[in-house]
N, C-alpha and C. Protein backbone atom coordinates (compact mmCIF):
# COMPACT_ATOMS: atom_id res chain seq x y z
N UNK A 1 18.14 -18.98 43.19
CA UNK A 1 17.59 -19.94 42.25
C UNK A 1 17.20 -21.21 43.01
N UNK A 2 15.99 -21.71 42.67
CA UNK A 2 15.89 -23.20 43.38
C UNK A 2 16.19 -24.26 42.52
N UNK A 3 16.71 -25.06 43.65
CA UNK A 3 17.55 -26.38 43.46
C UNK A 3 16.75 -27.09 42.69
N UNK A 4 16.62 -28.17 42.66
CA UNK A 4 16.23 -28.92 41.15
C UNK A 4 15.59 -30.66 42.60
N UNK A 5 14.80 -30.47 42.78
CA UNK A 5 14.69 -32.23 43.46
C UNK A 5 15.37 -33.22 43.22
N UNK A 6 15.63 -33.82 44.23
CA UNK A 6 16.75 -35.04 43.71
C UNK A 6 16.15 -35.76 43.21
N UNK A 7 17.05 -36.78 42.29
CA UNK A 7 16.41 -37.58 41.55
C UNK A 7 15.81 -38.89 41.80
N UNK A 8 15.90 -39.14 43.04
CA UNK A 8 15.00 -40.20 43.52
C UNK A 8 13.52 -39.71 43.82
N UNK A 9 13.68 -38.75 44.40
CA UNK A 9 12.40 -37.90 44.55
C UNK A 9 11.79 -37.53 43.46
N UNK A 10 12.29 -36.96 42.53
CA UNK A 10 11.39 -36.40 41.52
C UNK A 10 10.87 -37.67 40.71
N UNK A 11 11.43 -38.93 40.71
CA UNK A 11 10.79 -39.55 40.20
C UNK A 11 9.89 -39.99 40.22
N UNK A 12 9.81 -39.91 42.41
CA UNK A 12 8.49 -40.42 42.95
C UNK A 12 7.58 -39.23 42.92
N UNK A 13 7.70 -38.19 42.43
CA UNK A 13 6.97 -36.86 41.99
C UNK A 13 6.29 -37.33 40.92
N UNK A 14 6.62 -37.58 39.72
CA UNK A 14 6.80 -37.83 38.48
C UNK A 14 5.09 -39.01 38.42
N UNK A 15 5.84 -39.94 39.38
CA UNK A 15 4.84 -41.56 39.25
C UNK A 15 3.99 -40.88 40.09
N UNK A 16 3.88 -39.43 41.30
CA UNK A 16 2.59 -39.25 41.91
C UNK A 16 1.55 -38.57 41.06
N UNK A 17 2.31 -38.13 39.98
CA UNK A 17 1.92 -36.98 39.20
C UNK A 17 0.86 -37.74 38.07
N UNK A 18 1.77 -38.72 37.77
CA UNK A 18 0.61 -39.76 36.87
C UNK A 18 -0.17 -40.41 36.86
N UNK A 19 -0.05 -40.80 38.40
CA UNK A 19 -1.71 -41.28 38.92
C UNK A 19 -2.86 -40.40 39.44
N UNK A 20 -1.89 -39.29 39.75
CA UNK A 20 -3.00 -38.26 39.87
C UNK A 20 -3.76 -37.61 38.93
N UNK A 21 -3.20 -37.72 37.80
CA UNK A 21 -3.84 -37.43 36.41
C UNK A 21 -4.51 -38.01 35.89
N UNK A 22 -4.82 -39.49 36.18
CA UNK A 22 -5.42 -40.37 35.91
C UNK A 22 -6.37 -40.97 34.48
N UNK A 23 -5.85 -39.77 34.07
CA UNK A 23 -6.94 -40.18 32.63
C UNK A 23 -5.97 -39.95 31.66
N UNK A 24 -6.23 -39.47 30.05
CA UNK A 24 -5.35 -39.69 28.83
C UNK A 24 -4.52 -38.79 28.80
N UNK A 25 -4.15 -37.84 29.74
CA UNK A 25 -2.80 -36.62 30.60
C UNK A 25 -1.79 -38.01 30.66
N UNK A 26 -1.93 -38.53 32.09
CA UNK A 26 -1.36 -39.55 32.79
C UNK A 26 -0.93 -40.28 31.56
N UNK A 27 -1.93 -40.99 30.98
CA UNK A 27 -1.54 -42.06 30.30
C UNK A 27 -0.42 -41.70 28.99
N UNK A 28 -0.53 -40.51 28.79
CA UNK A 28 0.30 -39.93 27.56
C UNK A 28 1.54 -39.71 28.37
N UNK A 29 1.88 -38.71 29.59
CA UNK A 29 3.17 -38.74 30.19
C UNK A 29 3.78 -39.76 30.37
N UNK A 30 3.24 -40.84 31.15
CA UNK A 30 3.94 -41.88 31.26
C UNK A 30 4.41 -42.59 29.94
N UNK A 31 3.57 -42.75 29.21
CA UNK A 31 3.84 -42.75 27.10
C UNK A 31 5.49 -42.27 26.97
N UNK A 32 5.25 -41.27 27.30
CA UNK A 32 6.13 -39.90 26.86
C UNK A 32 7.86 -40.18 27.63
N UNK A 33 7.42 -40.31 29.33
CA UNK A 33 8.59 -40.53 29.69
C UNK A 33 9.03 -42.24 29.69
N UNK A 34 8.63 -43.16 28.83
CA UNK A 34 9.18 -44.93 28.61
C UNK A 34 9.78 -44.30 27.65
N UNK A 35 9.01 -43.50 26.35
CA UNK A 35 10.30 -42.99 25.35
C UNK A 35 11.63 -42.30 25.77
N UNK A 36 11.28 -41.32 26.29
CA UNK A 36 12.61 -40.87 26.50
C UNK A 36 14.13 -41.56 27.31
N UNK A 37 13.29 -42.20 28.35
CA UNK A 37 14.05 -42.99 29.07
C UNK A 37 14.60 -44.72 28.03
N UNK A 38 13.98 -44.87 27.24
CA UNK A 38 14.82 -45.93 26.07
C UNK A 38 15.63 -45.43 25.10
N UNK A 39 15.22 -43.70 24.34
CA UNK A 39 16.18 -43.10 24.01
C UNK A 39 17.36 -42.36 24.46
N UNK A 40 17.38 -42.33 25.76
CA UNK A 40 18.25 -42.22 27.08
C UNK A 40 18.80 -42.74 27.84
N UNK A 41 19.05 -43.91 28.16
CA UNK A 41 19.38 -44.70 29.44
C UNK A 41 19.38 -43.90 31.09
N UNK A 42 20.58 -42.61 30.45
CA UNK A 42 20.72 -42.14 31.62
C UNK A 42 20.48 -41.11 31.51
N UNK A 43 19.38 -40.71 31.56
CA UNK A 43 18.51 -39.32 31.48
C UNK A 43 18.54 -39.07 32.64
N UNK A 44 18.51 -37.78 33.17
CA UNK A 44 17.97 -37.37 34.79
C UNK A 44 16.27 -36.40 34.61
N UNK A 45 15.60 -37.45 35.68
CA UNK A 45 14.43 -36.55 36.52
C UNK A 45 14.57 -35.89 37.60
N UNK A 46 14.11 -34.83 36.59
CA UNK A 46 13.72 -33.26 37.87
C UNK A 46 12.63 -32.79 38.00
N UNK A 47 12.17 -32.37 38.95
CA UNK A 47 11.30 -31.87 39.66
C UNK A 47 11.11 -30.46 39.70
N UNK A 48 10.87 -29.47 38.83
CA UNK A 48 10.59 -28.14 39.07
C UNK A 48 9.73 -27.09 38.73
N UNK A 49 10.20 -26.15 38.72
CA UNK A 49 9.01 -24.80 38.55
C UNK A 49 7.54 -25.11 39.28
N UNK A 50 8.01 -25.46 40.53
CA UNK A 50 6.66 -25.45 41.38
C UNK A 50 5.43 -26.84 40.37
N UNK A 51 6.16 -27.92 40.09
CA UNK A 51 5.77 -29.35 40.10
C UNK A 51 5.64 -29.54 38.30
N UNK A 52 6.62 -28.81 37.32
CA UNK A 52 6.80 -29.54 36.35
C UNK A 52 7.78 -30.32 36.33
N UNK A 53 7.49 -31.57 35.64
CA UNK A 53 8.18 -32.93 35.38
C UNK A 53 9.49 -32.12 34.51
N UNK A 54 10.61 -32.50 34.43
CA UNK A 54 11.75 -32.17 33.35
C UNK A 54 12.68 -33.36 33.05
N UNK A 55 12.87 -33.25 31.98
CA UNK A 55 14.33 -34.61 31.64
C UNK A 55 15.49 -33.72 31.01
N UNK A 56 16.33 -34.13 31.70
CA UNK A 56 17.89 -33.51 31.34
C UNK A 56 19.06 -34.30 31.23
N UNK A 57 20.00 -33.74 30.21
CA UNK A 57 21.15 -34.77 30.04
C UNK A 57 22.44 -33.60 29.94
N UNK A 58 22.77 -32.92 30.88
CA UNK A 58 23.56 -31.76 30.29
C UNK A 58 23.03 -31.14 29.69
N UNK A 59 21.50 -30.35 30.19
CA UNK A 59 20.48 -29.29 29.91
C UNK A 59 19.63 -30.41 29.37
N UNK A 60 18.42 -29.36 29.93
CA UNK A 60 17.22 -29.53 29.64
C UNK A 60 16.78 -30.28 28.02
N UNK A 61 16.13 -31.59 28.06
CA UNK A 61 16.08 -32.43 26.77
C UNK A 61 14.79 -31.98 26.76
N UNK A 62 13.78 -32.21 27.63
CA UNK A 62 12.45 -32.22 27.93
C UNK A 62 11.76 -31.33 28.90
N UNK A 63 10.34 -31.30 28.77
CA UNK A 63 9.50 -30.79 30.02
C UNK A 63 8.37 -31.53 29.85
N UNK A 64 8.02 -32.03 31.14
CA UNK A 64 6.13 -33.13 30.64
C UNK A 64 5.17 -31.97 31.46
N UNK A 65 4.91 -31.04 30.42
CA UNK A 65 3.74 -30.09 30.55
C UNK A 65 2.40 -30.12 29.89
């Protein structure tokens, strides 16, 4: 099974991911993950399935697909 990116990394995954998207993709993920992260404090970002975004708190809450 593969490991999950650490979470410093996936975040900088996450912020490469949204500028690379650059148009109303981008602008909605980033939307997407300010919510979760205010309804979360301590949410964790992961990095997987070959470059989907995920938020987890003791399993999977989210996926930014």
């Amino acid at each position: 099974m593969e490991k999950p990116v650490a979470v410093e990394s996936a975040s900088a995954f996450i912020d490469e991911k949204i500028k690379e998207l650059g148009d109303w993709r981008g602008k909605t993920l980033a939307k997407v993950r300010a919510i979760i992260h205010k309804a979360d404090p301590e949410i964790l970002e992961e990095w997987k399935w070959m470059g989907t975004p995920v938020w987890s708190h003791g399993g999977i809450v989210c996926t930014g697909e």
